[in-house]
C-alpha atoms as a PDB file:
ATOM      1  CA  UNK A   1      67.032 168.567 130.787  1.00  0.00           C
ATOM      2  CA  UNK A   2      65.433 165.221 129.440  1.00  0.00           C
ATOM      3  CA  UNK A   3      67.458 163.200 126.646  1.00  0.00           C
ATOM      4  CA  UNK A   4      65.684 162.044 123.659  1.00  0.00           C
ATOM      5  CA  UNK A   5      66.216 158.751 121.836  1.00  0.00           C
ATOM      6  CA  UNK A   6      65.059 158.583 118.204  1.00  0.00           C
ATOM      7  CA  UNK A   7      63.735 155.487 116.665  1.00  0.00           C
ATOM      8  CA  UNK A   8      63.158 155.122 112.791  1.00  0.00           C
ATOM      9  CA  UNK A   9      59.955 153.609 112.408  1.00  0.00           C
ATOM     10  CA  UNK A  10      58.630 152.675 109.019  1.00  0.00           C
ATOM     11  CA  UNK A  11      55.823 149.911 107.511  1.00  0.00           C
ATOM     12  CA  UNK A  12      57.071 146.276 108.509  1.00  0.00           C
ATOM     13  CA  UNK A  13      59.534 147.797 111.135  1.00  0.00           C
ATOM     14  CA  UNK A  14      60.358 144.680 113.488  1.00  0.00           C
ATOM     15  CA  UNK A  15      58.913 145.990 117.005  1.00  0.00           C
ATOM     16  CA  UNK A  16      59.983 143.499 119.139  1.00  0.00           C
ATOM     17  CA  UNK A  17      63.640 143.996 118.126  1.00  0.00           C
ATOM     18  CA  UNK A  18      63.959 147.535 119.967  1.00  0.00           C
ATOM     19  CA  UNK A  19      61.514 146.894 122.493  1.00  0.00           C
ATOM     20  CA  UNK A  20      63.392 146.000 125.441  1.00  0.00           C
ATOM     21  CA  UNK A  21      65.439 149.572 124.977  1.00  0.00           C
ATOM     22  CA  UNK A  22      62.733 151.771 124.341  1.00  0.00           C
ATOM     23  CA  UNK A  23      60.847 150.405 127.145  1.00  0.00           C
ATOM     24  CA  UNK A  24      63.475 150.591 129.338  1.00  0.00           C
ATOM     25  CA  UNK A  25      64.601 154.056 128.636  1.00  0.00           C
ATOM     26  CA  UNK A  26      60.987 155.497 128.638  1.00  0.00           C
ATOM     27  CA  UNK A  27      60.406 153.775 132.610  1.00  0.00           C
ATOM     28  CA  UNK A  28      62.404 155.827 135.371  1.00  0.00           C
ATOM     29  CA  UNK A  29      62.228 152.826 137.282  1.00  0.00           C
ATOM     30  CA  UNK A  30      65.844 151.540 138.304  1.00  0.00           C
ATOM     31  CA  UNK A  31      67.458 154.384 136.088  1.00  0.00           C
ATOM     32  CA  UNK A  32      70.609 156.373 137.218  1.00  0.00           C
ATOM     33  CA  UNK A  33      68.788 159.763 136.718  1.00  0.00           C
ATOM     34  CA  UNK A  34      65.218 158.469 136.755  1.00  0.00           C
ATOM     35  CA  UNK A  35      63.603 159.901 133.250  1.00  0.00           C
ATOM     36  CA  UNK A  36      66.390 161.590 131.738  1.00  0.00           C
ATOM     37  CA  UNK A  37      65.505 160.036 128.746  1.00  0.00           C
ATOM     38  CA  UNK A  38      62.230 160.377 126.416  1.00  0.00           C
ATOM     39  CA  UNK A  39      61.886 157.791 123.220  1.00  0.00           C
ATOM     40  CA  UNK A  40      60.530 159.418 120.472  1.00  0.00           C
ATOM     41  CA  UNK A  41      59.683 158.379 116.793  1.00  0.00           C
ATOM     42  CA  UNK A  42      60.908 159.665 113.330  1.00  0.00           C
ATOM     43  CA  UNK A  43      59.622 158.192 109.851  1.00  0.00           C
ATOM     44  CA  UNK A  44      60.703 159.126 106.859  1.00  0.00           C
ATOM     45  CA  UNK A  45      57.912 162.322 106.856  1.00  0.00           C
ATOM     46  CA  UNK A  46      56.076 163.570 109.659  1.00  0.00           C
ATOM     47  CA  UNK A  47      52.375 162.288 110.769  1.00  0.00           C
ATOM     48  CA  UNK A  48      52.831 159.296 107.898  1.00  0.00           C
ATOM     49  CA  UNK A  49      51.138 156.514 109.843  1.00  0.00           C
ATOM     50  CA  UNK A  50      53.409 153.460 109.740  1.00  0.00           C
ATOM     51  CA  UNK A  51      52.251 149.964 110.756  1.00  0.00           C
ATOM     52  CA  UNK A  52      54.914 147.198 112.348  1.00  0.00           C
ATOM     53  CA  UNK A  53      55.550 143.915 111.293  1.00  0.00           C
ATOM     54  CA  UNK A  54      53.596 143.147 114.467  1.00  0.00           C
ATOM     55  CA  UNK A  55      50.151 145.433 113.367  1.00  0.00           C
ATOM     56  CA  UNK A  56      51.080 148.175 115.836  1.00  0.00           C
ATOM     57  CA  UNK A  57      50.173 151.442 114.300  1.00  0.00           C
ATOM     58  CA  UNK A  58      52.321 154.251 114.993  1.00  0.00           C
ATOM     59  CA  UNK A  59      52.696 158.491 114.004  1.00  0.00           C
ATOM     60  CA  UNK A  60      55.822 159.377 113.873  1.00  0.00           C
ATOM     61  CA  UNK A  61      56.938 162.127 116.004  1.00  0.00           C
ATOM     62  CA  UNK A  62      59.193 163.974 113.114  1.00  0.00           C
ATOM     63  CA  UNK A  63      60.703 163.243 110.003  1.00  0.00           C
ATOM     64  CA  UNK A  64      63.816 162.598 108.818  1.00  0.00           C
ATOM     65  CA  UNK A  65      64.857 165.837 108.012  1.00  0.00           C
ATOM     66  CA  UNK A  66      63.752 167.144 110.817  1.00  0.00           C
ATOM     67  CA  UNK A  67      66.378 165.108 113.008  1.00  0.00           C
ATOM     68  CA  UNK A  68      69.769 166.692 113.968  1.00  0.00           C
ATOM     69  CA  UNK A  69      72.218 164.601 115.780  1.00  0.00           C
ATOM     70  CA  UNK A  70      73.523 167.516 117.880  1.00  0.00           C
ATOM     71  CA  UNK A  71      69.497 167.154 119.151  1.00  0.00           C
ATOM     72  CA  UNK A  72      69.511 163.571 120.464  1.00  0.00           C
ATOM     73  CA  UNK A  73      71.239 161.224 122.603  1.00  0.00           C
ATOM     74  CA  UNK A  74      70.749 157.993 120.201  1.00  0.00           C
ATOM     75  CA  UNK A  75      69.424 156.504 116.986  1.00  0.00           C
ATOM     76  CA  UNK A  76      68.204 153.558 117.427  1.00  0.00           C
ATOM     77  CA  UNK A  77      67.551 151.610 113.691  1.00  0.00           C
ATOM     78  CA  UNK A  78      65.557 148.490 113.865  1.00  0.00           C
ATOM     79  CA  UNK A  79      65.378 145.710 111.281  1.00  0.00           C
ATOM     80  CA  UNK A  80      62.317 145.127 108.936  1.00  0.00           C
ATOM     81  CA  UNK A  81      61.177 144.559 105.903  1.00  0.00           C
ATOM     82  CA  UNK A  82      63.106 146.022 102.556  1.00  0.00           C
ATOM     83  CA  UNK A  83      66.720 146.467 103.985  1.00  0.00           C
ATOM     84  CA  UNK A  84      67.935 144.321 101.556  1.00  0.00           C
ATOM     85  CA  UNK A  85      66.274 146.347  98.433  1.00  0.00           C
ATOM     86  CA  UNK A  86      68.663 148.660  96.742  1.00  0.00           C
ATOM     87  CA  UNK A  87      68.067 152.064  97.783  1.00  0.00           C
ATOM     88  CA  UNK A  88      65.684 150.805 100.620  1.00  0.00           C
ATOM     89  CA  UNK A  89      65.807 153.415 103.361  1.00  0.00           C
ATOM     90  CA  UNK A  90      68.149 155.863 101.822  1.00  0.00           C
ATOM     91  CA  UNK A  91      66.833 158.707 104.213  1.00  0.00           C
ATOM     92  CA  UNK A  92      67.455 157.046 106.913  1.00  0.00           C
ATOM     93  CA  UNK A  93      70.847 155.221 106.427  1.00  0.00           C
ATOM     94  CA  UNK A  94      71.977 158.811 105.477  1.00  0.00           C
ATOM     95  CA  UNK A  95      70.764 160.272 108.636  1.00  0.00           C
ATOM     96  CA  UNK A  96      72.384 157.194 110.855  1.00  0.00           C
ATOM     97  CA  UNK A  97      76.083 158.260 108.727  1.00  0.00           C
ATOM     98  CA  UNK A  98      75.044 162.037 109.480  1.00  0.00           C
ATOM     99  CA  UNK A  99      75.103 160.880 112.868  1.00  0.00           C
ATOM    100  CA  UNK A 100      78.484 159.215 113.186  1.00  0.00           C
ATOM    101  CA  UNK A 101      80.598 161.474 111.650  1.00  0.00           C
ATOM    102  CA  UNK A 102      79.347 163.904 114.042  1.00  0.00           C
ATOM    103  CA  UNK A 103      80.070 162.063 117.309  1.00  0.00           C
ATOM    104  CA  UNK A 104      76.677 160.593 118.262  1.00  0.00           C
ATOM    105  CA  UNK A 105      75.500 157.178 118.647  1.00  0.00           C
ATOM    106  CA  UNK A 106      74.031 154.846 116.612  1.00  0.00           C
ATOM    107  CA  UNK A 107      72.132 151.275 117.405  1.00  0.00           C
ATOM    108  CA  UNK A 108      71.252 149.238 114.021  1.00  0.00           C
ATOM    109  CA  UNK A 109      69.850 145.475 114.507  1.00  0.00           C
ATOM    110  CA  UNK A 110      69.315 143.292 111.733  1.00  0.00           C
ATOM    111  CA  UNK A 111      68.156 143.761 108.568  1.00  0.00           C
ATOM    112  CA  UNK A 112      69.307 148.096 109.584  1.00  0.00           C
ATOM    113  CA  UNK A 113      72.879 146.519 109.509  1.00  0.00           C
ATOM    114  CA  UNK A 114      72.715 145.614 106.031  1.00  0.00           C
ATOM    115  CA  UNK A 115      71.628 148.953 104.790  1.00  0.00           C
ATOM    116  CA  UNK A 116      74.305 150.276 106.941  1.00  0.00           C
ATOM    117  CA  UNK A 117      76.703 147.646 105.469  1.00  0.00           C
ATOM    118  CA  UNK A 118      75.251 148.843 101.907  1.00  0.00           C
ATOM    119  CA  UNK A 119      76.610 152.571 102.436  1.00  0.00           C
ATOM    120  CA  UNK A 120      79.985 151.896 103.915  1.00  0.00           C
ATOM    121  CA  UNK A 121      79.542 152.385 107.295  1.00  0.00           C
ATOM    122  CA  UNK A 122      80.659 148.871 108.400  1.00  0.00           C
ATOM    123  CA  UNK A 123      83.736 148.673 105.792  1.00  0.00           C
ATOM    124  CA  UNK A 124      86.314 149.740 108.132  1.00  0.00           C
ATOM    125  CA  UNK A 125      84.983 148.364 112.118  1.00  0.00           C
ATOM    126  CA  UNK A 126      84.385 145.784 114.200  1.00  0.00           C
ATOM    127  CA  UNK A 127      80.570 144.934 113.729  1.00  0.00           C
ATOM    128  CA  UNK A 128      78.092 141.949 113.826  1.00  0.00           C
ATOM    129  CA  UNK A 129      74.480 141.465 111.973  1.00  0.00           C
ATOM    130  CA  UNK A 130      72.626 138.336 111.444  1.00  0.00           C
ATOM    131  CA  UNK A 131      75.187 136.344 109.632  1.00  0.00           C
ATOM    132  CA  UNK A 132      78.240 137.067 107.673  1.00  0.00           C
ATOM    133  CA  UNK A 133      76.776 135.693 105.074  1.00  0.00           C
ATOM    134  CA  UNK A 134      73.813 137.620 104.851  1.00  0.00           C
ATOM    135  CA  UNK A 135      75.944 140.834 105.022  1.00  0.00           C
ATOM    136  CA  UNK A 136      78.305 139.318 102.199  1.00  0.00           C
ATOM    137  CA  UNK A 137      75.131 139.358 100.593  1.00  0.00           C
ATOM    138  CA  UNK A 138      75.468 143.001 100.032  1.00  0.00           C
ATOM    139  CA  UNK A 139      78.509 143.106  98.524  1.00  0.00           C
ATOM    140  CA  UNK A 140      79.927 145.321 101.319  1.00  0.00           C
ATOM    141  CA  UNK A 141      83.823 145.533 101.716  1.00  0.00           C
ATOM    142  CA  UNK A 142      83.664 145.154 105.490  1.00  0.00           C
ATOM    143  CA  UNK A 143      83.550 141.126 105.944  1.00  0.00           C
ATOM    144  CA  UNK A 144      87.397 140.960 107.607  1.00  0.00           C
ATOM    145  CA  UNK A 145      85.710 143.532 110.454  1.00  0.00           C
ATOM    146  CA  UNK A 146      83.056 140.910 111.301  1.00  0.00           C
ATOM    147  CA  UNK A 147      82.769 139.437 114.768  1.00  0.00           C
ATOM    148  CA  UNK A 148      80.449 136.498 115.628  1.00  0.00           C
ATOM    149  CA  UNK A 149      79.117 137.803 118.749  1.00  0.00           C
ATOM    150  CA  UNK A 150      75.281 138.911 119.700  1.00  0.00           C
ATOM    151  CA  UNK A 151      76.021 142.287 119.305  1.00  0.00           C
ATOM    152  CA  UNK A 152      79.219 144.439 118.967  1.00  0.00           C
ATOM    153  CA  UNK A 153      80.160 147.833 120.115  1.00  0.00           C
ATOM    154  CA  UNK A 154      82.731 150.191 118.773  1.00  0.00           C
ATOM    155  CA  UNK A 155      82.983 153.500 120.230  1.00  0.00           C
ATOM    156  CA  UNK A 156      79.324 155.352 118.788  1.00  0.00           C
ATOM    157  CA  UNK A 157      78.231 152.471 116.829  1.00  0.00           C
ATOM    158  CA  UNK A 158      76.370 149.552 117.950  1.00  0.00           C
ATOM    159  CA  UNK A 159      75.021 146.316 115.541  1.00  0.00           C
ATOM    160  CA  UNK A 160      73.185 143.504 116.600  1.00  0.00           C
ATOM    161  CA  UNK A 161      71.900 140.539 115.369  1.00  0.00           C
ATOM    162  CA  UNK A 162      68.106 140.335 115.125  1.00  0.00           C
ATOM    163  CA  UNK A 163      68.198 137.348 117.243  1.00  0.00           C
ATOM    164  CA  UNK A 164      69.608 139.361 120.387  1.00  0.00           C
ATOM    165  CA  UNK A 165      67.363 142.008 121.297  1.00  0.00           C
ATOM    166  CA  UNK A 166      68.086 141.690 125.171  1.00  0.00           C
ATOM    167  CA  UNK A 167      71.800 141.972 124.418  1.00  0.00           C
ATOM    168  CA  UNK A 168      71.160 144.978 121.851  1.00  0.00           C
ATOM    169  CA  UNK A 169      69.348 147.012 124.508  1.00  0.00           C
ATOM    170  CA  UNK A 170      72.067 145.970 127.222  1.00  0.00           C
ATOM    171  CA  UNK A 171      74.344 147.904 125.376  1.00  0.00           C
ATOM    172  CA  UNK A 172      72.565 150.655 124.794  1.00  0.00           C
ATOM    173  CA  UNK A 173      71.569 151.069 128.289  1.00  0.00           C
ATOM    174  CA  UNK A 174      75.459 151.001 129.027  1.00  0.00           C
ATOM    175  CA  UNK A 175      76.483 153.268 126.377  1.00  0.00           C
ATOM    176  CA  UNK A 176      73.788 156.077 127.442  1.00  0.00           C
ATOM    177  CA  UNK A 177      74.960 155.073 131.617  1.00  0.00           C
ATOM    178  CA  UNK A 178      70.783 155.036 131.866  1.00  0.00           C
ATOM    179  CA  UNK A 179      71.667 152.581 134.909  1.00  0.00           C
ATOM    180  CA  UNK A 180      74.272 151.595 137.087  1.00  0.00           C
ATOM    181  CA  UNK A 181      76.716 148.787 136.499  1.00  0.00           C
ATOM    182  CA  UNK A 182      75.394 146.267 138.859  1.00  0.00           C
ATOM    183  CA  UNK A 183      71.231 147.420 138.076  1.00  0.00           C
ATOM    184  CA  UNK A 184      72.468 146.856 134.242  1.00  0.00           C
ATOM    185  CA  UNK A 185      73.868 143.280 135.110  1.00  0.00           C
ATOM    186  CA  UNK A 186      70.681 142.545 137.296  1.00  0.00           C
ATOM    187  CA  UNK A 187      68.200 143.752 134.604  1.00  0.00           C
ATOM    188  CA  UNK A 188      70.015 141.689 132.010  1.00  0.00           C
ATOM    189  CA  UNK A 189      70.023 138.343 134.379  1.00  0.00           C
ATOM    190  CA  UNK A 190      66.340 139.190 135.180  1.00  0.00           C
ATOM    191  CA  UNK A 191      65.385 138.887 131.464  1.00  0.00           C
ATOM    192  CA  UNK A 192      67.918 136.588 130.293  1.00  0.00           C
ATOM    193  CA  UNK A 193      67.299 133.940 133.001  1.00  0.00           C
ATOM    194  CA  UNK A 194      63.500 134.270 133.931  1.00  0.00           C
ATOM    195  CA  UNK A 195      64.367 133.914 137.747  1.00  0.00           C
ATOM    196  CA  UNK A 196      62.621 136.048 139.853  1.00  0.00           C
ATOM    197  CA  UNK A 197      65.756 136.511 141.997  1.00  0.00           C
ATOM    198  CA  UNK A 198      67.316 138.629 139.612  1.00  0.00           C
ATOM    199  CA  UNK A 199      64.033 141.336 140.215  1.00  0.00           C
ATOM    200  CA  UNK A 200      65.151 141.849 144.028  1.00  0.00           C
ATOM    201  CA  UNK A 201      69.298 142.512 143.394  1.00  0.00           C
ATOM    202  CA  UNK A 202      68.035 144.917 140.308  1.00  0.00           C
ATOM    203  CA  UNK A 203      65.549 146.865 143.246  1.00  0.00           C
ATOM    204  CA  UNK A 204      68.307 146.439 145.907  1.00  0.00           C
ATOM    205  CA  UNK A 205      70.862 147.815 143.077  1.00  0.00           C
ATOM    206  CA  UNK A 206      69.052 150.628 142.111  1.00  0.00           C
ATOM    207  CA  UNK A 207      68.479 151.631 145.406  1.00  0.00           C
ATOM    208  CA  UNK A 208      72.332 151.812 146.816  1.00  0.00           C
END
């Protein structure tokens, strides 16, 4: 049975920010269970054509209220534009805290962090965003939990910074085991460094 991977998409969603996990968890290539996982799209309705920051146009799949955690492996929350509006996103920041009280994961990068930050979510764990300041900016009681790092993991909830999309998909590759430990270090190397090398131990990983 396949494992599907929501990600919110909405107008002036930043597409390069979860790019790196969707792509890798839609290719079987290298994978522990090659395609156990399917990425599929929520908005906040159903067949409401959304456009990226970057002009792609995209249907979503389902809408928000069509999502149940107990029905997916991951949300994945990307940054954009209007996190930082009051109310911005309501829907969906209420679906992500739907999410973790009920066990299942949760992967916010930038500007999502703040809306998560706005709700509570990030008052009482470790988590990162852009900048503490920019979080601070929300008036959220969390700032002693913030950690200067990439992106930060605790238990079903991972944040990242908008600048660290490579290090953002890492972990969510390693939270959902979608490869093995020494693939997951090659694949990062591969994309981190640029060298070719790092293409061959990922193949030669895979394949042990």
């Amino acid at each position: 049975m396949r494992s599907t991977v929501h990600l919110y998409v909405f107008d002036g969603f930043a597409d390069w920010e979860p790019a790196f996990a969707t792509a890798g968890l839609n290719n079987p290539d290298f994978q522990r269970e090659p395609g156990r996982f399917e990425v599929r799209t929520v908005g906040a309705q159903r067949d409401t054509v959304v456009q990226s920051m970057g002009g792609l146009t995209v249907v979503p799949d389902l809408g928000l209220d069509q999502l149940r955690p107990a029905d997916s492996a991951m949300l994945i929350v990307p940054g954009g534009r209007g996190w930082e509006a009051d109310g911005a996103h309501v829907w969906a920041v209420n679906k992500a805290a739907d999410f973790l009280d009920q066990g299942a994961p949760v992967a916010a990068i930038c500007g999502a962090t703040a809306g998560l930050a706005k709700a509570g979510l990030l008052d009482d764990r470790p988590h990162t965003s852009n900048a503490a300041a920019y979080l601070n900016g929300t008036g959220y009681d969390g700032a002693d939990w913030y950690l200067d790092e990439p992106v930060v993991v605790d238990g079903n909830l991972i944040t990242a910074a908008g600048m660290a999309p490579l290090e953002f998909a890492r972990e969510i590759f390693r939270l959902l085991e979608v490869y093995d430990d020494d693939a997951l270090e090659a694949w990062y190397q591969l994309y981190k460094t640029g060298q070719s090398a790092w293409f061959a131990r990922l193949r030669e990983a895979a394949a042990a």
